[in-house]
C-alpha atoms as a PDB file:
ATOM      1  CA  UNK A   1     101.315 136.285 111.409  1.00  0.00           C
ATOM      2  CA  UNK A   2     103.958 135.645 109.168  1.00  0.00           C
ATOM      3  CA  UNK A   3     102.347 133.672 106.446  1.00  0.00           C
ATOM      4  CA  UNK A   4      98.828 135.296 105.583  1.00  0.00           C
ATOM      5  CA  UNK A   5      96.289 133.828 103.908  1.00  0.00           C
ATOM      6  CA  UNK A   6      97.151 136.049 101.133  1.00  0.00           C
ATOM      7  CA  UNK A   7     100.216 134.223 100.532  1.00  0.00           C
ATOM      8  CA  UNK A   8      98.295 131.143 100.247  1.00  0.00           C
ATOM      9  CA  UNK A   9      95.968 132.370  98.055  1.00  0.00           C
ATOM     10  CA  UNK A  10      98.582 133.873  95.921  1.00  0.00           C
ATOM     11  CA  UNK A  11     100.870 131.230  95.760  1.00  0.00           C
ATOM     12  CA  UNK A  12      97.606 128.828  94.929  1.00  0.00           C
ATOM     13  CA  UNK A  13      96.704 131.055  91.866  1.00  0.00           C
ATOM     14  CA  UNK A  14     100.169 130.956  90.779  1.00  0.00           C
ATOM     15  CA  UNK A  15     100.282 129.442  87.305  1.00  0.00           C
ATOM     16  CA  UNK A  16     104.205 129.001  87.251  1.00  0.00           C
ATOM     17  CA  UNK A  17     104.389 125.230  87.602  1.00  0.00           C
ATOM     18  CA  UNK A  18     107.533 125.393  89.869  1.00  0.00           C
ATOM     19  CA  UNK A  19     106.238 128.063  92.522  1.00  0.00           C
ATOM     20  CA  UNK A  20     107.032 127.730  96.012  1.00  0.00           C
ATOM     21  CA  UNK A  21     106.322 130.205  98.896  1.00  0.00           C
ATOM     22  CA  UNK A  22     109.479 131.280 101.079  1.00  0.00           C
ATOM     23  CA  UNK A  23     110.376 133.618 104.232  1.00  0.00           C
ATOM     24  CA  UNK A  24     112.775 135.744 103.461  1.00  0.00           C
ATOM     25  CA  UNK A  25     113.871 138.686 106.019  1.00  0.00           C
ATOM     26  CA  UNK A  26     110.696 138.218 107.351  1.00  0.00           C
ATOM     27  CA  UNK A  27     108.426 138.707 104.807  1.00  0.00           C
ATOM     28  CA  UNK A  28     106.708 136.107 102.620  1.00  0.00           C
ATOM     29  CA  UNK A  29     106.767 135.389  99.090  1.00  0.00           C
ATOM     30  CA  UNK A  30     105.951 133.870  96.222  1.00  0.00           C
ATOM     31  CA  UNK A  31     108.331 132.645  93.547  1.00  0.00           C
ATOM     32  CA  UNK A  32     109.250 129.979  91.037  1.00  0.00           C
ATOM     33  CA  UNK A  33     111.578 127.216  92.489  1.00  0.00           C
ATOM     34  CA  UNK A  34     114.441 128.425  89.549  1.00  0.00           C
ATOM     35  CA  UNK A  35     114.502 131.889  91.218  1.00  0.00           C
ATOM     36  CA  UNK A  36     115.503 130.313  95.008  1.00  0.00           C
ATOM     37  CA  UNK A  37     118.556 129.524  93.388  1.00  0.00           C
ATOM     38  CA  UNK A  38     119.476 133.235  92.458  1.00  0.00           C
ATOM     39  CA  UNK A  39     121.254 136.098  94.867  1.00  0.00           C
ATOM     40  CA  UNK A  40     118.613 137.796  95.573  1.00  0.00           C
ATOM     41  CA  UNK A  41     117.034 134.363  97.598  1.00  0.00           C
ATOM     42  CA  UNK A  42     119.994 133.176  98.656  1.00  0.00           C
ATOM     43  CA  UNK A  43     119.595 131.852 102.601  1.00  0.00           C
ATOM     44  CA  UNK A  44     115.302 132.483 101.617  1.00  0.00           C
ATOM     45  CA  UNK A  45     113.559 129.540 104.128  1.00  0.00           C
ATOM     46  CA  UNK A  46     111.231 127.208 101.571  1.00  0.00           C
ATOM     47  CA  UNK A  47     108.047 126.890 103.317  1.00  0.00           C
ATOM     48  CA  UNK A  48     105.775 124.789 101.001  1.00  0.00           C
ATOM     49  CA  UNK A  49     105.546 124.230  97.085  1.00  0.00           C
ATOM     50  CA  UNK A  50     102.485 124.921  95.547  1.00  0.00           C
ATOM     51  CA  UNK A  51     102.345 120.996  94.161  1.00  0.00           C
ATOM     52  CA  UNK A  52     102.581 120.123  97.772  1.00  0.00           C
ATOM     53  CA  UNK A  53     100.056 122.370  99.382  1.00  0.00           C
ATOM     54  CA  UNK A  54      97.698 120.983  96.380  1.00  0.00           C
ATOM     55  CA  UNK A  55      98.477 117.751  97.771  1.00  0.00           C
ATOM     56  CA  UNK A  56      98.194 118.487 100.877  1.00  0.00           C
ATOM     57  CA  UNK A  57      94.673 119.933 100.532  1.00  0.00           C
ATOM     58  CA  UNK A  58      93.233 117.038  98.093  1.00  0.00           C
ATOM     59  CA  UNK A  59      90.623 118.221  95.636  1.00  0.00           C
ATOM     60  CA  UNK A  60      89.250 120.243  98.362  1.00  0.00           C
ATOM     61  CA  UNK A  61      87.046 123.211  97.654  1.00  0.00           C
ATOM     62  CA  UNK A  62      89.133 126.618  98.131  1.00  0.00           C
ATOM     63  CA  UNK A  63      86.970 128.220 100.201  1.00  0.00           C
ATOM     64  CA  UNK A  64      87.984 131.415 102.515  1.00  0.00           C
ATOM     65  CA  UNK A  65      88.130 129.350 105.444  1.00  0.00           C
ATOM     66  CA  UNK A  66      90.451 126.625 104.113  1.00  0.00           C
ATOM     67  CA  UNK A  67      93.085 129.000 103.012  1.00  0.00           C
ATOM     68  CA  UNK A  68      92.939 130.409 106.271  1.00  0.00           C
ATOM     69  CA  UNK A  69      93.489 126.899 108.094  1.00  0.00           C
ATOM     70  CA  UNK A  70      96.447 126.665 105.598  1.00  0.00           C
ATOM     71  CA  UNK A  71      97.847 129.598 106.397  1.00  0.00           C
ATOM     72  CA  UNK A  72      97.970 129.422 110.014  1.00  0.00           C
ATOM     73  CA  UNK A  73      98.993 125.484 109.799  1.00  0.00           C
ATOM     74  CA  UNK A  74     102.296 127.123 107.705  1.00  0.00           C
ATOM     75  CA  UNK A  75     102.460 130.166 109.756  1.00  0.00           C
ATOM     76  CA  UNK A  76     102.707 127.820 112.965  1.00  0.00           C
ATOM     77  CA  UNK A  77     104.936 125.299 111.431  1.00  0.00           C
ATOM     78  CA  UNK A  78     107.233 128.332 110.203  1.00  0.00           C
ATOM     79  CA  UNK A  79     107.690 130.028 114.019  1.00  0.00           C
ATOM     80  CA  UNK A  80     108.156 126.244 115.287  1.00  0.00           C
ATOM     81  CA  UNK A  81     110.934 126.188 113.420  1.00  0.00           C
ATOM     82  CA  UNK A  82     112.189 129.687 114.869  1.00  0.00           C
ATOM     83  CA  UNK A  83     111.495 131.283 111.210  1.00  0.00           C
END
């Protein structure tokens, strides 16, 4: 699994209010949308935004189990896409 429900997690308790999480060389990540533009994330795949996956998700409660349907929702979008 590419995208854990770690990254999820993290990227949902991120208080930056630009954060998005990305694939990059194969691992995931959390970072603020300003840093995507640097070197160091340069050709980084942007897999959701933390306002999105908020909106995605509603007010919903974050329980365990809904951050793990997230995950693998993003995880199996991301390999559909051959990332």
């Amino acid at each position: 699994m590419t995208i854990s429900p770690d990254n999820v997690r993290q990227l949902l308790e991120d208080e930056s209010p630009d954060a998005v999480l990305v694939l990059l060389e194969g691992r995931a990540e959390v970072i603020s949308q300003s840093e995507s533009d640097t070197e160091a994330y340069r050709g980084a795949l942007q897999v959701v935004s933390r306002d999105d996956l908020l909106q995605r998700i509603g007010g919903a409660d974050l329980s365990d189990r809904l951050i793990e349907e997230q995950a693998a929702i993003l995880d199996t979008t991301v390999a559909e896409l051959g990332g």
